[in-house]
Protein backbone atom coordinates (compact mmCIF):
# COMPACT_ATOMS: atom_id res chain seq x y z
CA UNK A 1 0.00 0.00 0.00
CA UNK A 2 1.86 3.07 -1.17
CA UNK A 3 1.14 6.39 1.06
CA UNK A 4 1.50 9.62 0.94
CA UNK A 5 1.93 11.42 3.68
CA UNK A 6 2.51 15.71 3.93
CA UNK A 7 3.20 17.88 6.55
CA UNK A 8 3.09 21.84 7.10
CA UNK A 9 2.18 22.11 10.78
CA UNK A 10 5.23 24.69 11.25
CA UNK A 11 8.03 25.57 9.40
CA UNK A 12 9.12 21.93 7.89
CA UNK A 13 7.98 21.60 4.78
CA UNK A 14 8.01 17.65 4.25
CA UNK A 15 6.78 15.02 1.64
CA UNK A 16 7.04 11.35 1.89
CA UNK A 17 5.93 8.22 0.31
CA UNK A 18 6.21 5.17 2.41
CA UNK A 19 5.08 1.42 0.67
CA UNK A 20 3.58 -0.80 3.35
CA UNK A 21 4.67 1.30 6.43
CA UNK A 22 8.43 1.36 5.09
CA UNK A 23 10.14 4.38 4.03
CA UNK A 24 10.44 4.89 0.17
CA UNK A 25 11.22 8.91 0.16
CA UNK A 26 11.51 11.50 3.15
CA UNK A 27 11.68 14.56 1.37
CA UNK A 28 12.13 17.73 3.89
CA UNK A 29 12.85 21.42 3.65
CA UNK A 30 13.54 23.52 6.75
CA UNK A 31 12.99 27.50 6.69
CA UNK A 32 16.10 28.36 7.56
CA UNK A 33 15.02 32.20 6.85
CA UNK A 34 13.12 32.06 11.04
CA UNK A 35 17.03 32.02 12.67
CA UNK A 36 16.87 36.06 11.38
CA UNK A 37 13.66 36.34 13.97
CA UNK A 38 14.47 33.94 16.58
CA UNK A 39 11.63 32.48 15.76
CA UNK A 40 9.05 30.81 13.75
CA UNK A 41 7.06 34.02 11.80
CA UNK A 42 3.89 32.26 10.87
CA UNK A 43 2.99 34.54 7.98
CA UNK A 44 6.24 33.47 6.60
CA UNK A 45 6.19 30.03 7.08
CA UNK A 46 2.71 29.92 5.51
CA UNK A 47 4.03 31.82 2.61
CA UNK A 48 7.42 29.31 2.29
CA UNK A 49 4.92 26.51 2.23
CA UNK A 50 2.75 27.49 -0.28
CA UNK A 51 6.10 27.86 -2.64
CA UNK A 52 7.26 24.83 -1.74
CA UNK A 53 5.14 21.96 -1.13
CA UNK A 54 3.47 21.31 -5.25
CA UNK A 55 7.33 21.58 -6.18
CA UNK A 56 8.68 18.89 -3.52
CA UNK A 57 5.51 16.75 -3.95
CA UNK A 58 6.18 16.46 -7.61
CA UNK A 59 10.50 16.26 -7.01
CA UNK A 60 9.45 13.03 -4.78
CA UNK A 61 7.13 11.22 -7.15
CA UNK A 62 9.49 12.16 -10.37
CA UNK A 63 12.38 10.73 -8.71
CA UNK A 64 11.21 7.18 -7.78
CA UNK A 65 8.85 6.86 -10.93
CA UNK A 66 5.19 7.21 -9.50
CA UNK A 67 2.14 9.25 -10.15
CA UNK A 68 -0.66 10.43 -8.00
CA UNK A 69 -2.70 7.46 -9.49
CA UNK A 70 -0.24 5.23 -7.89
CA UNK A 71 -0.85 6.04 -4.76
CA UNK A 72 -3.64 3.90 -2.29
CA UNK A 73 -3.98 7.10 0.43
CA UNK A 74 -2.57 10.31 1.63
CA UNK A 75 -2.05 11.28 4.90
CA UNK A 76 -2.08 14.71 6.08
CA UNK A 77 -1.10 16.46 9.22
CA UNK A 78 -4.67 18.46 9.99
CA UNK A 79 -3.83 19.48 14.13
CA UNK A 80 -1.91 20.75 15.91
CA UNK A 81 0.20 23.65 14.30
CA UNK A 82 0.39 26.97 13.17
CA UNK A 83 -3.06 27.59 11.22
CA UNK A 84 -2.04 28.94 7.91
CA UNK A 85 0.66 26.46 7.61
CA UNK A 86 -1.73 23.77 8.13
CA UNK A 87 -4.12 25.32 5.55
CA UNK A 88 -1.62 24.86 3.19
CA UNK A 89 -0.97 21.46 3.88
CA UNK A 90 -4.46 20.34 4.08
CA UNK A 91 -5.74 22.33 1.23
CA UNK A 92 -3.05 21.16 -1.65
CA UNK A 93 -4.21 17.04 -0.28
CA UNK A 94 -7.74 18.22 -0.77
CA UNK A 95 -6.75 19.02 -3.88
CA UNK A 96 -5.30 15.79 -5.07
CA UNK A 97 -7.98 14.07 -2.85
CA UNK A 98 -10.46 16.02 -5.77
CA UNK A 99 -8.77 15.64 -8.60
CA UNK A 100 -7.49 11.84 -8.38
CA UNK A 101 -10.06 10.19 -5.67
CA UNK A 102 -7.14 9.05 -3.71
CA UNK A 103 -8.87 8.28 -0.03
CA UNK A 104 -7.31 11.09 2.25
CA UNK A 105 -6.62 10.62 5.99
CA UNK A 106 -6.23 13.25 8.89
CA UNK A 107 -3.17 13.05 11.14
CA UNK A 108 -2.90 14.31 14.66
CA UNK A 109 1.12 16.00 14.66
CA UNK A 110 1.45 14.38 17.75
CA UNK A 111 0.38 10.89 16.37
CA UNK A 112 3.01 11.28 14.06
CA UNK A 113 5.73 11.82 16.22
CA UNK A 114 4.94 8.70 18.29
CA UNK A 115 4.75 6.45 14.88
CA UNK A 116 7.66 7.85 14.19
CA UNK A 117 10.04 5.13 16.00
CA UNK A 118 7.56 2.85 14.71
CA UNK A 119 9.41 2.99 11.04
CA UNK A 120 12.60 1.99 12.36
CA UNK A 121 11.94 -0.34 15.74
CA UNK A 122 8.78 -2.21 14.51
CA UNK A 123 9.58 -4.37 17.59
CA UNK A 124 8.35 -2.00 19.95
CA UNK A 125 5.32 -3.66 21.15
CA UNK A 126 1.92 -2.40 22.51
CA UNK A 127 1.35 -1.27 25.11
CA UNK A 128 4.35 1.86 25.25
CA UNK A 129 4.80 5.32 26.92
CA UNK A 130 5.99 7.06 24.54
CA UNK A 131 7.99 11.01 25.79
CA UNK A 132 7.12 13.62 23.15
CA UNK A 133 9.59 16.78 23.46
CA UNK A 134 9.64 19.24 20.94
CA UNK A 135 9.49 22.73 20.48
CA UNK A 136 5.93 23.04 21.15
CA UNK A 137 5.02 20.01 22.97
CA UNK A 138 6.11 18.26 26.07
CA UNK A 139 4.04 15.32 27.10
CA UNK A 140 3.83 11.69 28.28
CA UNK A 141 1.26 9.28 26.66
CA UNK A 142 0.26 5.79 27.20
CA UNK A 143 -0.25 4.15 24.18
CA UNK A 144 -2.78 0.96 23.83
CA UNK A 145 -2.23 1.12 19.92
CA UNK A 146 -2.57 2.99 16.88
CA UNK A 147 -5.60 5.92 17.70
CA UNK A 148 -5.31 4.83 21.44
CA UNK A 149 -3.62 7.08 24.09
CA UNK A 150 -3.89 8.22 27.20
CA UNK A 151 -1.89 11.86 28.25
CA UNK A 152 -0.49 10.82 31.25
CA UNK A 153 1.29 14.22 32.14
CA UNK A 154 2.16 17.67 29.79
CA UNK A 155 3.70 21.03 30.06
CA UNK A 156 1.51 23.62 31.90
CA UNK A 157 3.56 26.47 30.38
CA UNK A 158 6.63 26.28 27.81
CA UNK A 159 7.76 22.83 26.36
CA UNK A 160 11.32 21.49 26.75
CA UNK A 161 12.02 22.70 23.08
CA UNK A 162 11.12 26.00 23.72
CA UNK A 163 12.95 26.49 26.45
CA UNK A 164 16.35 25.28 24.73
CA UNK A 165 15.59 27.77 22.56
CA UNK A 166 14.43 30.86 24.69
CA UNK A 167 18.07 30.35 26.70
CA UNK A 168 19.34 30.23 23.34
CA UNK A 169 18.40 33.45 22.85
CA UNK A 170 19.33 34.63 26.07
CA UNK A 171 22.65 33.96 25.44
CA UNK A 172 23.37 34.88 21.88
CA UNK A 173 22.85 31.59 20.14
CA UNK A 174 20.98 31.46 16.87
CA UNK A 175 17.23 29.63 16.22
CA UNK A 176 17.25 26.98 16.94
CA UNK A 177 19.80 26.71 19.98
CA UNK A 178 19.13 23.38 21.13
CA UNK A 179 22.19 21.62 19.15
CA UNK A 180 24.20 25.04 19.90
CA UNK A 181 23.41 24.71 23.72
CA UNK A 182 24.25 20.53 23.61
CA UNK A 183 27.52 21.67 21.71
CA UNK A 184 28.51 24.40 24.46
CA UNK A 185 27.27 21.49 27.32
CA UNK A 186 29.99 18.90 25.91
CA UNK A 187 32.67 21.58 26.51
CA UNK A 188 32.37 21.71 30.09
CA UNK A 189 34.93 19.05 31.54
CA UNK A 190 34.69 19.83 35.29
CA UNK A 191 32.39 19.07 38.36
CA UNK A 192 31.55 22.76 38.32
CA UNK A 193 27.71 23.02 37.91
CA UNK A 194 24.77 25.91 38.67
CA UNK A 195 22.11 24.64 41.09
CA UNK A 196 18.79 25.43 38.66
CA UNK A 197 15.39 24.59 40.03
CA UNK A 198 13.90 21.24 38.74
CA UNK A 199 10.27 22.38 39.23
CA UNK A 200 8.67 19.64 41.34
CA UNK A 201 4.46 19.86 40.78
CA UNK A 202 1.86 18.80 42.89
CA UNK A 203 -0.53 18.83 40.41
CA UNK A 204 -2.18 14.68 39.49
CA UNK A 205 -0.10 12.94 36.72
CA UNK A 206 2.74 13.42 35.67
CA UNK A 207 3.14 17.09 34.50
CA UNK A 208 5.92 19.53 33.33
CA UNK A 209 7.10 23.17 34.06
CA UNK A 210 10.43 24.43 32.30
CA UNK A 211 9.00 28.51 32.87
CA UNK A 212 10.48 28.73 36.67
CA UNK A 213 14.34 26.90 34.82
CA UNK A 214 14.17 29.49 31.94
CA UNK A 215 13.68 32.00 35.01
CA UNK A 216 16.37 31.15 37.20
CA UNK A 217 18.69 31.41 33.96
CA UNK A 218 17.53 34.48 32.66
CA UNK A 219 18.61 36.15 36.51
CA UNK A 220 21.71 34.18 36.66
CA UNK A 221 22.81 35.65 33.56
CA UNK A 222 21.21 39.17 34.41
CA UNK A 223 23.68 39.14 37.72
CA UNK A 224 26.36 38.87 35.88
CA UNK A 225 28.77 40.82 33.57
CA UNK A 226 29.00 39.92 29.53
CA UNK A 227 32.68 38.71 30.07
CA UNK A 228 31.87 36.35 32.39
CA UNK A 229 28.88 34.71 30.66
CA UNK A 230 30.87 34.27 27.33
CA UNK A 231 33.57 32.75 29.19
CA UNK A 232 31.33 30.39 30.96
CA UNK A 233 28.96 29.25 28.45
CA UNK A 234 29.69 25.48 28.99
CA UNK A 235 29.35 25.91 32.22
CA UNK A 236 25.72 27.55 32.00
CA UNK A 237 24.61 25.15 28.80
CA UNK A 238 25.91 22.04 30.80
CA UNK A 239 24.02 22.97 33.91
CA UNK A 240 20.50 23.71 32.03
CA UNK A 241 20.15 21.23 29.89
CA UNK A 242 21.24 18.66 33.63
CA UNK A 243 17.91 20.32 35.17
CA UNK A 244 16.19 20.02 31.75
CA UNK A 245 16.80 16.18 30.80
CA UNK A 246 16.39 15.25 34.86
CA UNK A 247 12.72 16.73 34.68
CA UNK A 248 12.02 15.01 31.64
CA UNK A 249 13.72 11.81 33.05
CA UNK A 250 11.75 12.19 36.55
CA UNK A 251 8.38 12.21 35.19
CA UNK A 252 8.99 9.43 32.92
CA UNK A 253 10.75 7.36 35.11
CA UNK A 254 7.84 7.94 37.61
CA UNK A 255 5.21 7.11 34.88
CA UNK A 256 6.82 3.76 33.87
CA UNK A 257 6.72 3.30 37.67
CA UNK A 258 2.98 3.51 38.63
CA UNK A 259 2.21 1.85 35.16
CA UNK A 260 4.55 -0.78 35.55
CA UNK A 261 4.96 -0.49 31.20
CA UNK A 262 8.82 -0.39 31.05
CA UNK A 263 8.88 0.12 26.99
CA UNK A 264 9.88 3.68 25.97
CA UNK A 265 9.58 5.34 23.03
CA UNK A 266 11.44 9.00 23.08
CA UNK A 267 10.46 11.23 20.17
CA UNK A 268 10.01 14.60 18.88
CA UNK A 269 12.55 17.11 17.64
CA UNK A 270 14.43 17.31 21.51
CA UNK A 271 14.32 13.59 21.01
CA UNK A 272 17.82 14.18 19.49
CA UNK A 273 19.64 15.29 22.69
CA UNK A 274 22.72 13.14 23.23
CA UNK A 275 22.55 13.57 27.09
CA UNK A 276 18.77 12.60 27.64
CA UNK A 277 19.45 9.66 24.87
CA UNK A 278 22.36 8.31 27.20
CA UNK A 279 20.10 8.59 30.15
CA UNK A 280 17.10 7.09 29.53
CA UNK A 281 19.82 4.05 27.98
CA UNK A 282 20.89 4.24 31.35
CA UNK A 283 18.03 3.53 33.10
CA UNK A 284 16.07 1.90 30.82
CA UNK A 285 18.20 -0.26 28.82
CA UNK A 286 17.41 -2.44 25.90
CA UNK A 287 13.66 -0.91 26.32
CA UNK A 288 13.97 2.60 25.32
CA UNK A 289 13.46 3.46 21.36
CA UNK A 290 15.01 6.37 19.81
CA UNK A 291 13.86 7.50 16.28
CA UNK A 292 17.14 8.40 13.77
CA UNK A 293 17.64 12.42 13.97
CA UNK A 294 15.87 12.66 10.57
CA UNK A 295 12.51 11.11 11.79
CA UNK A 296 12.79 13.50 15.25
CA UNK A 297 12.23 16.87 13.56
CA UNK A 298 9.16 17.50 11.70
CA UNK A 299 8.59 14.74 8.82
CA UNK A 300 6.04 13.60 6.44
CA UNK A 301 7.23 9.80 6.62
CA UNK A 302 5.39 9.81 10.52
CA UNK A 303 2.44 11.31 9.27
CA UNK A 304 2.23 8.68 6.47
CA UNK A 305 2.68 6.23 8.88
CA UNK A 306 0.23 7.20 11.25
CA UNK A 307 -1.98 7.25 8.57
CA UNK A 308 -1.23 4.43 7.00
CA UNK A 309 -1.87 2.39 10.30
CA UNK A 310 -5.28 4.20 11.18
CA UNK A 311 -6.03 3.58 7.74
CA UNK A 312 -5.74 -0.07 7.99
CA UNK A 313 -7.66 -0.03 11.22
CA UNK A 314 -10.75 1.56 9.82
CA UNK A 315 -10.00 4.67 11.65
CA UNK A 316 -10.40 6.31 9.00
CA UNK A 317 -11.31 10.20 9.53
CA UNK A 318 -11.06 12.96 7.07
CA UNK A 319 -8.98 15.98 7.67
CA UNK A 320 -10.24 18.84 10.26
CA UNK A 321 -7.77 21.95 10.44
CA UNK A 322 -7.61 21.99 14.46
CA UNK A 323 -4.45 24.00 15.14
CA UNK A 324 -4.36 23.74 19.11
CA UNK A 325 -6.11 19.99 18.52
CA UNK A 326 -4.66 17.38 21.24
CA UNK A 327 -4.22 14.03 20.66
């Protein structure tokens, strides 16, 4: 069953084709113009979409020899995301949904992120918590099966990815900062380290809070002089991405606890940290799943895959433009 699969929810613009839930192409091109503004401009992304997607659609089929007819579904991310870039996304499928019949699917962003490791480990077995970190989503789900999760625990105020990047910005690094501030972390060779706040909730479940660590950084920085920060940047990456990856690493750990489900899947685009990769190895072993980089940031080959698995499940559900949806 060939599928393809599109996504637009931010400022990836990404077309895949995968054959029986296995990758054939993985086409994606990143705005690279947002690193001017620190951040994702919506209009713009929108706009980069709209110029991009038809051409990279058409590059992908071209190359390995298929045409629209060819294809048994498309999948397209419909929720969450920014809601012009979505529009885009979902109104060029409707398109070929008109014009060639091919069935057309919906795709929670989130859904897509957890299929993700499914491409690559399809030995992960049911039932899995999988860790979504990204820039705009931090949560813990339980999942039963394709279509069937439980949020066990999310952010209440800025995901892990975006707080990478807002202490990016803080100290000079460009958008996105979250390889920059991994980079800087690696540097730092001694057992010197800054005591930020690992914010402990009381809230039910299993929820996050990276506001009061982006805090605590902005006034360490604030209390000191420019010299000293540039000549301590290790020191201050090393020290908050530590409180970072331990509150991710808490709540998980805590989760697989109470469930008693000791499969992991980590995924999303802060899914690609080397220090919370070696940790959860560390604690979890041989039962923690890590997509490749490529299938971490934003990707059509997820959404085709979530798709593709719905699809075969009957849960079939055409697309809704929902840009603060939840899974």
């Amino acid at each position: 069953m060939l599928v393809l699969g599109l996504e637009t929810s931010c400022d990836e613009t990404s077309v895949a084709v995968i054959n029986n839930g296995k990758i054939i192409a993985n086409k994606i091109y990143t705005q690279e113009v947002h690193s001017q503004y620190g951040g994702v401009v919506p209009e713009i992304a929108s706009r980069a979409h709209i110029r991009k997607i038809d051409r990279l659609c058409a590059a992908v089929l071209t190359e390995y020899n298929f045409t629209c007819r060819d294809l048994d579904l498309c999948a397209v991310t419909d929720s969450p995301g920014l809601a012009g870039a979505l529009l885009v996304g979902i109104s060029f499928a409707l398109g070929l949904h008109c014009s060639t019949k091919i069935p057309l699917i919906g795709v929670n962003h989130l859904e897509g992120h957890i299929a993700s490791v499914m491409l690559e480990h399809p030995q992960l077995s049911f039932p899995f918590l999988a860790l979504v970190v990204s820039g705009g989503h931090t949560a813990i789900y339980q999942v039963e099966d394709f279509g069937m999760y439980r949020c066990l625990g999310k952010t209440i105020d800025d995901a892990a990815g975006e707080a990478f990047d807002k202490i990016g910005k803080l100290l000079g690094l460009p958008y996105p900062a979250g390889r920059d501030i991994e980079n800087l972390a690696l540097l730092h060779t001694t057992k010197e380290t800054i005591d930020f706040p690992v914010a402990r909730l009381s809230t039910k479940g299993f929820d996050f809070s990276f506001s009061g660590l982006k805090t605590a950084v902005k006034y360490f920085l604030a209390d000191h002089d420019s010299q000293f920060i540039e000549q301590n940047k290790p020191l201050i990456c090393f020290s908050f991405q530590r409180a970072a990856v331990d509150s991710l690493v808490k709540n998980i750990c805590a989760a697989s606890e109470q469930t008693g489900i000791r499969r992991i899947a980590l995924v999303g685009g802060v899914a690609c940290n080397r220090s919370l990769r070696r940790t959860l190895k560390s604690i979890f072993g041989d039962t923690v799943f890590f997509p490749s980089p490529s299938l971490c940031t934003d990707n059509a080959a997820m959404i085709a895959k979530a798709g593709y698995e719905n699809f075969s499940r009957g849960k079939q559900r055409f697309p809704v433009m929902s840009p603060s949806g939840s899974l």
